[in-house]
PDB file of N, CA and C in Angstrom:
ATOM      1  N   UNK A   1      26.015  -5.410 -42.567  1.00  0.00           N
ATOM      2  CA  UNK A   1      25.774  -6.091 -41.301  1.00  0.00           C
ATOM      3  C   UNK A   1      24.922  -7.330 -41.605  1.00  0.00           C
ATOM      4  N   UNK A   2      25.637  -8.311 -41.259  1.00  0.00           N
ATOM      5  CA  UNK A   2      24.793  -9.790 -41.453  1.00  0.00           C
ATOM      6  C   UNK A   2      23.641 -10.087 -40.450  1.00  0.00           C
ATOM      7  N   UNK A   3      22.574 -10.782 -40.817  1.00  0.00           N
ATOM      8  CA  UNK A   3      21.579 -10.889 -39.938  1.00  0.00           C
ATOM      9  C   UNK A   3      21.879 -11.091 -37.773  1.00  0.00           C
ATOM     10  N   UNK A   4      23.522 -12.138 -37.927  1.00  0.00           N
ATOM     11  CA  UNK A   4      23.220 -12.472 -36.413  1.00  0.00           C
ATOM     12  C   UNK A   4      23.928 -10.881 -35.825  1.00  0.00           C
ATOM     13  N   UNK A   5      24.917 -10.372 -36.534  1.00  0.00           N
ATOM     14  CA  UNK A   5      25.024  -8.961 -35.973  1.00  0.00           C
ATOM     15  C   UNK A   5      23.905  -7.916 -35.941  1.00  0.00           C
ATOM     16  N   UNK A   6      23.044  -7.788 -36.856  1.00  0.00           N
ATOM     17  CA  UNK A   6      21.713  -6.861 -36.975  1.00  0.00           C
ATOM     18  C   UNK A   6      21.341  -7.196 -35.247  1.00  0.00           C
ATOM     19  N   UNK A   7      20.815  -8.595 -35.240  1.00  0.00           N
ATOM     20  CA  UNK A   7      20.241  -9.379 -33.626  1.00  0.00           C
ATOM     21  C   UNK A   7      21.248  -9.126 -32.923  1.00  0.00           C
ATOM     22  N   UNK A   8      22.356  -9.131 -32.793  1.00  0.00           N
ATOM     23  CA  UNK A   8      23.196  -8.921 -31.454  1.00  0.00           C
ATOM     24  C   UNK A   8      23.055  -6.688 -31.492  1.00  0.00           C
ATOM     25  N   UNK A   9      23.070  -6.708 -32.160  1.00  0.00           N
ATOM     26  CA  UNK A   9      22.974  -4.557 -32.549  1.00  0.00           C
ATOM     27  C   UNK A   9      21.331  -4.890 -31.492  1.00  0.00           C
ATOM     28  N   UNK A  10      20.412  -5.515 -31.891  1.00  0.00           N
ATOM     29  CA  UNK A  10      18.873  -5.018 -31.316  1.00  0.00           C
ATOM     30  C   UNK A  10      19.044  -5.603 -30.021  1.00  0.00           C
ATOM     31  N   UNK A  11      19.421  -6.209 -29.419  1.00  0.00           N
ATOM     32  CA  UNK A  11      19.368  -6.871 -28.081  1.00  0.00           C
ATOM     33  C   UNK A  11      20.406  -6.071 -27.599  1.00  0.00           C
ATOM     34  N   UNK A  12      21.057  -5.205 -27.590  1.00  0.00           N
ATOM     35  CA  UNK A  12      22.272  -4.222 -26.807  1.00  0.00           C
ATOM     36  C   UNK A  12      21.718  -2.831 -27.025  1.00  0.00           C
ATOM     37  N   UNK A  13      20.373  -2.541 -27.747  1.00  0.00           N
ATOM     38  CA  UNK A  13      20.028  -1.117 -28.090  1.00  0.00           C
ATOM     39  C   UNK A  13      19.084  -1.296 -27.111  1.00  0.00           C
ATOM     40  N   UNK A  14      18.874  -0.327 -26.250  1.00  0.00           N
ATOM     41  CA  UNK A  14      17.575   0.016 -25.990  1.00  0.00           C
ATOM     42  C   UNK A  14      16.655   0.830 -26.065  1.00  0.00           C
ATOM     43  N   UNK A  15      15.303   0.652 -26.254  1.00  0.00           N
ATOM     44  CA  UNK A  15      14.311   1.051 -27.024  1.00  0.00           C
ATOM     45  C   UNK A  15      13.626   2.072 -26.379  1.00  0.00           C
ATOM     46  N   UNK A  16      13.550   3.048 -26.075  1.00  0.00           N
ATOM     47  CA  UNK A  16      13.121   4.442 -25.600  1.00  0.00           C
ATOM     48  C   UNK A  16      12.183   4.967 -26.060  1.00  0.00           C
ATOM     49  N   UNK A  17      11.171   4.908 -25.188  1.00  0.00           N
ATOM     50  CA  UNK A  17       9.014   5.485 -26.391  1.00  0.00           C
ATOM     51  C   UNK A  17       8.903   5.765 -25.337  1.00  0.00           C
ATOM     52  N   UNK A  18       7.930   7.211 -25.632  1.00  0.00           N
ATOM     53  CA  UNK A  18       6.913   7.864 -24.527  1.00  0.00           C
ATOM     54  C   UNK A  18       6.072   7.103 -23.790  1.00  0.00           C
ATOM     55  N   UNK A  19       5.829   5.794 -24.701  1.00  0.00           N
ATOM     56  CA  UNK A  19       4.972   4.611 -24.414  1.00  0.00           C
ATOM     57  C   UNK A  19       5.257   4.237 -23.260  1.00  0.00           C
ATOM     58  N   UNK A  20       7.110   4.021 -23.211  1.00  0.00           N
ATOM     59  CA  UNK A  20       7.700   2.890 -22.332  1.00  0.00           C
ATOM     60  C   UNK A  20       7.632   3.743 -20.935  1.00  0.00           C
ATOM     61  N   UNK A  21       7.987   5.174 -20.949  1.00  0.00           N
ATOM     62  CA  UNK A  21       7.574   6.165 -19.396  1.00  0.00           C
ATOM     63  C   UNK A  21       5.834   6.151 -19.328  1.00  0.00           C
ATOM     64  N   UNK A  22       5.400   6.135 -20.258  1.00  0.00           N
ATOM     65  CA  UNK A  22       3.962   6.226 -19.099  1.00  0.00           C
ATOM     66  C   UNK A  22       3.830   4.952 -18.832  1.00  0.00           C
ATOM     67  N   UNK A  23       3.599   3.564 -19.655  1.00  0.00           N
ATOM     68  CA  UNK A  23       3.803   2.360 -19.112  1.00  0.00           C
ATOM     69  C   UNK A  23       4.244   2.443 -17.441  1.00  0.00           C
ATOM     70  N   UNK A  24       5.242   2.881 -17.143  1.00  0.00           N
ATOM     71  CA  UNK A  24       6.123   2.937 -16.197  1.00  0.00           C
ATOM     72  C   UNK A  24       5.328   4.258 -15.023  1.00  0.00           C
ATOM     73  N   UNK A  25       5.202   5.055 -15.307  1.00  0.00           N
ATOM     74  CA  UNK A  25       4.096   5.449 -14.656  1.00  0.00           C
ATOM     75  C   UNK A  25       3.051   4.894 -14.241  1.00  0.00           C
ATOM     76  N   UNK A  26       1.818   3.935 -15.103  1.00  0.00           N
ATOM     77  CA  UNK A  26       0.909   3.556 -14.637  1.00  0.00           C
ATOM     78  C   UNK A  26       1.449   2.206 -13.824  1.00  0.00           C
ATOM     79  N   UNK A  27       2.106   1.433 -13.730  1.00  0.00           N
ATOM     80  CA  UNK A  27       2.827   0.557 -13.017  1.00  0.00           C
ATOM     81  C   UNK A  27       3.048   1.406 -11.642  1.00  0.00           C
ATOM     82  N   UNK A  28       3.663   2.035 -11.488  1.00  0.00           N
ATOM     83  CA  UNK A  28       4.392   2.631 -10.083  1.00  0.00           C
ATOM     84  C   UNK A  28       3.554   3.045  -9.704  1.00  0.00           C
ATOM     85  N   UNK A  29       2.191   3.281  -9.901  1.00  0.00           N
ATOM     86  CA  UNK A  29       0.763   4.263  -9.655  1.00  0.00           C
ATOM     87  C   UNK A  29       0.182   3.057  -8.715  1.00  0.00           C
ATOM     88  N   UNK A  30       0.124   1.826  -9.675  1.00  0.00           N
ATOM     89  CA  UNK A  30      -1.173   0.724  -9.412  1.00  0.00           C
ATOM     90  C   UNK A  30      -0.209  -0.222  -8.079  1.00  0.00           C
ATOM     91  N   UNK A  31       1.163  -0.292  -8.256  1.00  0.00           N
ATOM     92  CA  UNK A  31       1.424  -0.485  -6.843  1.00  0.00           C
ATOM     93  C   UNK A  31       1.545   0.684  -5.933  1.00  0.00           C
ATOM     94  N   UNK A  32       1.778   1.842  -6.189  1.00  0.00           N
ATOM     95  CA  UNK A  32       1.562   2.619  -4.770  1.00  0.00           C
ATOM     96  C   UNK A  32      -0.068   2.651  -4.259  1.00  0.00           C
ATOM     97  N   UNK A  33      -0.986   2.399  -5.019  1.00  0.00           N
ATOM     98  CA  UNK A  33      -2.312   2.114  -5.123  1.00  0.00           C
ATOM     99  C   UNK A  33      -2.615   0.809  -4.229  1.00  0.00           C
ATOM    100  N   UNK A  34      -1.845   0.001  -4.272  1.00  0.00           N
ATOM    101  CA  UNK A  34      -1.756  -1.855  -3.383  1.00  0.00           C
ATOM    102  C   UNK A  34      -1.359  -1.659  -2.330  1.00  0.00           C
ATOM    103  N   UNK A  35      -0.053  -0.777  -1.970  1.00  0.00           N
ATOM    104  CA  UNK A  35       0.518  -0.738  -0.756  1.00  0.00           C
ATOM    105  C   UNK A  35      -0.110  -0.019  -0.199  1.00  0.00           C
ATOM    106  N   UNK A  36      -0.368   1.393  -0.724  1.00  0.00           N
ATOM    107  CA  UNK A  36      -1.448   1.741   0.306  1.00  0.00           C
ATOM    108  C   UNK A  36      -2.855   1.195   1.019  1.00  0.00           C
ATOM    109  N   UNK A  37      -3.495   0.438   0.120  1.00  0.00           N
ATOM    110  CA  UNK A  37      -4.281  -0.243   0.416  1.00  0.00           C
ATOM    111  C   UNK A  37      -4.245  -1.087   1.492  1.00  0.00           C
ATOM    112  N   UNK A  38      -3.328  -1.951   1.605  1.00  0.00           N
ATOM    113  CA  UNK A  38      -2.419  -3.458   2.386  1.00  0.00           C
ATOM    114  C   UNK A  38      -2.045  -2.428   3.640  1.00  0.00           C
ATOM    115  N   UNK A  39      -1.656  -1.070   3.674  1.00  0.00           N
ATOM    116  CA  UNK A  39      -1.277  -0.378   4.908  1.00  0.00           C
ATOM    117  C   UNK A  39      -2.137  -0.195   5.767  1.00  0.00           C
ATOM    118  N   UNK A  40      -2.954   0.480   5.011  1.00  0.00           N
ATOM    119  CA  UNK A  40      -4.407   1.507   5.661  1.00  0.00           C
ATOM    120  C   UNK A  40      -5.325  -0.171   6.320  1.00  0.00           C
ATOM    121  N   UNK A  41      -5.482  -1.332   5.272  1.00  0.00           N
ATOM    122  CA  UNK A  41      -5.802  -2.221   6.151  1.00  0.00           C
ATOM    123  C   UNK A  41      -5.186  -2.644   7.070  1.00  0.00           C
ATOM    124  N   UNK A  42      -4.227  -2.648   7.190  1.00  0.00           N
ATOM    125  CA  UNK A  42      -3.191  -3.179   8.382  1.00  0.00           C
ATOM    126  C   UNK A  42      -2.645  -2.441   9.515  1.00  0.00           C
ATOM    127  N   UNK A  43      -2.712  -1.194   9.395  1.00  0.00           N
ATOM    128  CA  UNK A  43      -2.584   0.356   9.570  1.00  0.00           C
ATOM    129  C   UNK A  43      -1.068   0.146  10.389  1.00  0.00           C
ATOM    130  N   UNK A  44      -0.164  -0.792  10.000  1.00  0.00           N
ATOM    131  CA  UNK A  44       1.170  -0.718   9.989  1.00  0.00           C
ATOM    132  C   UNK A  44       2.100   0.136   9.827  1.00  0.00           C
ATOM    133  N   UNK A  45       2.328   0.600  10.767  1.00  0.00           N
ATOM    134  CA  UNK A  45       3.013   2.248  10.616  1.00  0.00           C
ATOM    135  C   UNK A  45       4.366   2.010   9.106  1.00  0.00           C
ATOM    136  N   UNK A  46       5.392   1.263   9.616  1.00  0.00           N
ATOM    137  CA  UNK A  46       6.261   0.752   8.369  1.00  0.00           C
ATOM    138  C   UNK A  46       5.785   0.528   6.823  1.00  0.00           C
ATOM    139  N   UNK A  47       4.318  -0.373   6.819  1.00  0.00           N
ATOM    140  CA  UNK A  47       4.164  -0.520   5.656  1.00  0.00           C
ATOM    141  C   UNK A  47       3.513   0.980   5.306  1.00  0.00           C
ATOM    142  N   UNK A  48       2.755   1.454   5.975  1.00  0.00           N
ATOM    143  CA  UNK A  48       2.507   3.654   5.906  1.00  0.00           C
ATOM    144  C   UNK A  48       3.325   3.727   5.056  1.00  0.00           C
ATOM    145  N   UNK A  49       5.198   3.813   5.731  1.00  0.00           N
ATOM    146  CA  UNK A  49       5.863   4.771   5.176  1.00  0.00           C
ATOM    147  C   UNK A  49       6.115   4.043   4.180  1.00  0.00           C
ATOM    148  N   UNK A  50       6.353   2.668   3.716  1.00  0.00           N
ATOM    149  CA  UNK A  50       6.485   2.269   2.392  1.00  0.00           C
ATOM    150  C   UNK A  50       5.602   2.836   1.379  1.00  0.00           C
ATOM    151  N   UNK A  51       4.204   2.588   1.257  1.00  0.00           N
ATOM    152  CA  UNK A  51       3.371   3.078   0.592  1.00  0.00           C
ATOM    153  C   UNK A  51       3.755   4.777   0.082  1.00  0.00           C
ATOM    154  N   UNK A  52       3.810   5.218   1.369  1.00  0.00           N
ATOM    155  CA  UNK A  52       4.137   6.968   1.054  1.00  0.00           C
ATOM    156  C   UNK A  52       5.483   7.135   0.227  1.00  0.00           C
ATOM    157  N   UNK A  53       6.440   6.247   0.253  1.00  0.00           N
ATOM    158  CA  UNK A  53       7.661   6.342  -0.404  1.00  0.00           C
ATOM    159  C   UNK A  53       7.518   5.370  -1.899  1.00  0.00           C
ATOM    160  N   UNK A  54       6.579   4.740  -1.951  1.00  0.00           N
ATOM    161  CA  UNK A  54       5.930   4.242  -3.134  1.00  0.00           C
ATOM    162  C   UNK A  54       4.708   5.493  -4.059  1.00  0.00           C
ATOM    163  N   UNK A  55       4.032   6.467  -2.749  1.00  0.00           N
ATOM    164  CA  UNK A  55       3.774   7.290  -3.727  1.00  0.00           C
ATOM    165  C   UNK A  55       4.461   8.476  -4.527  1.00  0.00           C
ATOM    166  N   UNK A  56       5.344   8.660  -3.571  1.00  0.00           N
ATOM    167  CA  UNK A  56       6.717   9.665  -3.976  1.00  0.00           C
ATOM    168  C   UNK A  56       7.302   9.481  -5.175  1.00  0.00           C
ATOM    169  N   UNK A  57       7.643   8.369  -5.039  1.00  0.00           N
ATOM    170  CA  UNK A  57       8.249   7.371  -6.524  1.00  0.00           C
ATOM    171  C   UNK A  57       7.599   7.795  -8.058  1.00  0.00           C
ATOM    172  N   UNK A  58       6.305   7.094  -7.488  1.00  0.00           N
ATOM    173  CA  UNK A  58       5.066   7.313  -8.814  1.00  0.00           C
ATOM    174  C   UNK A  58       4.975   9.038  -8.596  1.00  0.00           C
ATOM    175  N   UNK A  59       4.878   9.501  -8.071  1.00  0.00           N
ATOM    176  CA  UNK A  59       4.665  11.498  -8.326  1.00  0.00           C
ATOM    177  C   UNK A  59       6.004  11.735  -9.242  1.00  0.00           C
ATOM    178  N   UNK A  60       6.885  11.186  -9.084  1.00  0.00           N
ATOM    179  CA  UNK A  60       8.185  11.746  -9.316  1.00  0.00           C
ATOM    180  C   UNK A  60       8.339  11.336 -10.906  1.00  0.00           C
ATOM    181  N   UNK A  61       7.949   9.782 -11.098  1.00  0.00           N
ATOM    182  CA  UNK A  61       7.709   8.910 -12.373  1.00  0.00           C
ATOM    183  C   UNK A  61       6.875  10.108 -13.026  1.00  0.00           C
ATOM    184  N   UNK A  62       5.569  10.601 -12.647  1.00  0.00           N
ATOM    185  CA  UNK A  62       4.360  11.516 -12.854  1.00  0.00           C
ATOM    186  C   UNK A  62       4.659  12.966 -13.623  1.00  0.00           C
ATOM    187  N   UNK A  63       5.939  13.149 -12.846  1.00  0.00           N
ATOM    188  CA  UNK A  63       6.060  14.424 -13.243  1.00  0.00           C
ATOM    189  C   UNK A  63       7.486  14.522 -14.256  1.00  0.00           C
ATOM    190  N   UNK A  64       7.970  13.553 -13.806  1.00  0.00           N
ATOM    191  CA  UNK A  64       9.011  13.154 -15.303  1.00  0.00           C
ATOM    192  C   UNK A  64       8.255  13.182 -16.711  1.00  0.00           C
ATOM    193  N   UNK A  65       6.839  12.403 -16.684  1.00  0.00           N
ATOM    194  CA  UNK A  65       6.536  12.170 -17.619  1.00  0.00           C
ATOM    195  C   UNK A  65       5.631  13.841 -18.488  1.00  0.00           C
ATOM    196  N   UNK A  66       5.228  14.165 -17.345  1.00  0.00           N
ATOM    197  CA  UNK A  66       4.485  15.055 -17.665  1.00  0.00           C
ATOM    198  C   UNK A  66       5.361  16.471 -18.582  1.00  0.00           C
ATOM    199  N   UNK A  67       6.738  16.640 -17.739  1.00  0.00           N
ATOM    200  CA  UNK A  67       7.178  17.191 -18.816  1.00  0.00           C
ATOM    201  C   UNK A  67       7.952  16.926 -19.972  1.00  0.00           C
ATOM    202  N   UNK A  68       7.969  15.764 -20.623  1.00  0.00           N
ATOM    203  CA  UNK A  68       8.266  15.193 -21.650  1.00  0.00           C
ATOM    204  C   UNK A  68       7.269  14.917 -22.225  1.00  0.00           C
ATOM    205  N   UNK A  69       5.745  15.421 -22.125  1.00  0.00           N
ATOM    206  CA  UNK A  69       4.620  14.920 -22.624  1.00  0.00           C
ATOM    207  C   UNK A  69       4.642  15.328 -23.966  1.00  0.00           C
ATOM    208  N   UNK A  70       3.733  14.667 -24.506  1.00  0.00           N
ATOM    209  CA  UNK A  70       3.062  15.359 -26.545  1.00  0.00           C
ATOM    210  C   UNK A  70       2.006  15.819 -26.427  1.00  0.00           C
ATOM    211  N   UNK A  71       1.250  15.883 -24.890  1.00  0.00           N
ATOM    212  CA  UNK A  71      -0.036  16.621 -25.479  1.00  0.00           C
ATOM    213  C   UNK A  71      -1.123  15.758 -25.369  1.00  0.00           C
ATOM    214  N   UNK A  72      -0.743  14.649 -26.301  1.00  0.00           N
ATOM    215  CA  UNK A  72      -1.434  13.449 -26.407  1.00  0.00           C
ATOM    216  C   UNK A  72      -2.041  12.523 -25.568  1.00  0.00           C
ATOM    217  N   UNK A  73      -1.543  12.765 -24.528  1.00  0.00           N
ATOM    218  CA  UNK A  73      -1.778  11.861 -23.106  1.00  0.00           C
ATOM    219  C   UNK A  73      -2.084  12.958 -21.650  1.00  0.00           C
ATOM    220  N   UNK A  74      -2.310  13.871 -22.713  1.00  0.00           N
ATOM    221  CA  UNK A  74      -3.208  14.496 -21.056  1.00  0.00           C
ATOM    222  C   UNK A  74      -4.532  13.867 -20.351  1.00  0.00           C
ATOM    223  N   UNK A  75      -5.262  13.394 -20.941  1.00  0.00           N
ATOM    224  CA  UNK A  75      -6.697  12.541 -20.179  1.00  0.00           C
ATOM    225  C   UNK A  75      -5.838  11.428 -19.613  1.00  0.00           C
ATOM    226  N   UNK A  76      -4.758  10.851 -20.068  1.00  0.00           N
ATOM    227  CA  UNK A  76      -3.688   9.143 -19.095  1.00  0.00           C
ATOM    228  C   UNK A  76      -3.389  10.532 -17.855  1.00  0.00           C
ATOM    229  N   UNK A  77      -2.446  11.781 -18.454  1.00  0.00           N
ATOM    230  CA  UNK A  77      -1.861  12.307 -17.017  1.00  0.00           C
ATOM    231  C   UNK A  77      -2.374  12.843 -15.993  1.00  0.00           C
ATOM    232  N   UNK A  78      -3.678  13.029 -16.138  1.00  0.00           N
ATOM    233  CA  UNK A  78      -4.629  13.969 -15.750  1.00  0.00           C
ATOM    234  C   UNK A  78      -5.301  12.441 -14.299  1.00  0.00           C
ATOM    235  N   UNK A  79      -5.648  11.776 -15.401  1.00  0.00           N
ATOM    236  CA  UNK A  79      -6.338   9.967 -14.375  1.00  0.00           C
ATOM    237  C   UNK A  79      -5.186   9.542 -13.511  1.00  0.00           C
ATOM    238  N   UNK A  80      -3.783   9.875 -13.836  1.00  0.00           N
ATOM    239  CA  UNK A  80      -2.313   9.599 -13.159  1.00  0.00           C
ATOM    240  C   UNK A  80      -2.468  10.543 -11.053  1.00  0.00           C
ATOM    241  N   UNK A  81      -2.557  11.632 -12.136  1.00  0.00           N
ATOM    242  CA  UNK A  81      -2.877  12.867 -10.753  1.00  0.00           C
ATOM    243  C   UNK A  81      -4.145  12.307 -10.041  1.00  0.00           C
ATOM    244  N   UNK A  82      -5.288  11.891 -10.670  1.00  0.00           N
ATOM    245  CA  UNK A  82      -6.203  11.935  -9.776  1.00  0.00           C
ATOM    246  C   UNK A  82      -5.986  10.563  -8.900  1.00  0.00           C
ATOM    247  N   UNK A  83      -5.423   9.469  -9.252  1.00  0.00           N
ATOM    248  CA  UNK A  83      -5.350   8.483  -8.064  1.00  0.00           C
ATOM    249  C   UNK A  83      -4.106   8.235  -7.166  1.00  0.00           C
ATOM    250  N   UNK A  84      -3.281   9.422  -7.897  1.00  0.00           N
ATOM    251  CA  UNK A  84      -2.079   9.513  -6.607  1.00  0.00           C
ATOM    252  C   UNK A  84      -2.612  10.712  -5.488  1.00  0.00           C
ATOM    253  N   UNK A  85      -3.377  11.508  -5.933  1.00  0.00           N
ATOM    254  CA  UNK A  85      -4.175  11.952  -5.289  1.00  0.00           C
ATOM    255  C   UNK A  85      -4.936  11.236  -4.399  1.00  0.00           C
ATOM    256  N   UNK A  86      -5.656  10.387  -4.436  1.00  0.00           N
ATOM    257  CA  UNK A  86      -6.788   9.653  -3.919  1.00  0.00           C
ATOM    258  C   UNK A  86      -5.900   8.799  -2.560  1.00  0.00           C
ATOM    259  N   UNK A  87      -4.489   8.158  -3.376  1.00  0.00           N
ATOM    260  CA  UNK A  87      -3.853   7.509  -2.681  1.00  0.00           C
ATOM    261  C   UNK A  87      -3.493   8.297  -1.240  1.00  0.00           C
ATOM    262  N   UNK A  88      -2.748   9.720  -1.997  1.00  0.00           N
ATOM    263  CA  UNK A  88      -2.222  10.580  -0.553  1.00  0.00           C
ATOM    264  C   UNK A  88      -3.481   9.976   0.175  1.00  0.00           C
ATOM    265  N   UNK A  89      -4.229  10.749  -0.169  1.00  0.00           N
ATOM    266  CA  UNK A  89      -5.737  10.912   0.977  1.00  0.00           C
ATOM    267  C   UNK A  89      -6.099   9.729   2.147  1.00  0.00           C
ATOM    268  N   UNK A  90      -6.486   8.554   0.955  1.00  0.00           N
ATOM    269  CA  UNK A  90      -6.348   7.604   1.767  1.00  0.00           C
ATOM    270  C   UNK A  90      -5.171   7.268   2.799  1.00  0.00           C
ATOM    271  N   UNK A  91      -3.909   7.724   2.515  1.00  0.00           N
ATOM    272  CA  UNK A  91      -3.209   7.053   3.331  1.00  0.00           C
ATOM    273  C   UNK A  91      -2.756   8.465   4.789  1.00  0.00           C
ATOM    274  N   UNK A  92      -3.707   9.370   3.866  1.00  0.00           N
ATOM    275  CA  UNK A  92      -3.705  10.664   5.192  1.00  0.00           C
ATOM    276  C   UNK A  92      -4.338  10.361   6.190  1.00  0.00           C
ATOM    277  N   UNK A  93      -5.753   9.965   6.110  1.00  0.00           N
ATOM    278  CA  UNK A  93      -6.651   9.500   6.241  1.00  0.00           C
ATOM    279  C   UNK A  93      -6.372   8.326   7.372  1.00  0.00           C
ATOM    280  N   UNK A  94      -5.771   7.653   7.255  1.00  0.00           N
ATOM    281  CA  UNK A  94      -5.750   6.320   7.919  1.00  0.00           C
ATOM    282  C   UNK A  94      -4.503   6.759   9.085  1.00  0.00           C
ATOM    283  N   UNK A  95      -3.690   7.611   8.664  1.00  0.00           N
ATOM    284  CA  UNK A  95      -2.719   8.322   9.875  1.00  0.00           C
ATOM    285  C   UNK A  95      -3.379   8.600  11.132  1.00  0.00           C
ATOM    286  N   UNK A  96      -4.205   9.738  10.685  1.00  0.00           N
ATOM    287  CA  UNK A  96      -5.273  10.038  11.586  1.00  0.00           C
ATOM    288  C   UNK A  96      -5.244   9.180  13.158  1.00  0.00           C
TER     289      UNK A  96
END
């Protein structure tokens, strides 16, 4: 395989790491973390259910990851739970 086929082989593979799901976890976390925020200030019933369907997302991302874990990232999955946690609350909280 000549070098521009090697480069056309790496740009059509994609690259799959435990890295790249929790990455992807803490992303879907830190915006369900914004929207809720932007709701509860706005106390916009619509942007509510966005947020809540933004935390669903990240639980779901959460628990994908968790059972594909190494072990290695229990203190990341453990900080994962506690601010989707925090999030429910807050956005329980502001239902009220």
């Amino acid at each position: 395989m000549d070098n521009q086929q090697n480069q056309q082989y790496n740009n059509n593979t994609e690259l799959h790491t435990g890295y790249n799901d929790l990455s992807q976890v803490q992303v879907s976390i830190q915006s369900a973390e914004k929207m809720v925020g932007s709701a509860t200030m706005s106390l916009d019933p619509e942007a509510m259910d966005h947020a809540e369907r933004a935390i669903s997302n990240a639980r779901s991302l959460l628990n994908e990851a968790k059972s594909a874990g190494t072990g290695l990232d229990t203190d990341f999955l453990q900080n994962c739970e506690l601010s989707l946690t925090q999030c429910e609350h807050q956005l329980s909280e502001a239902r009220k």
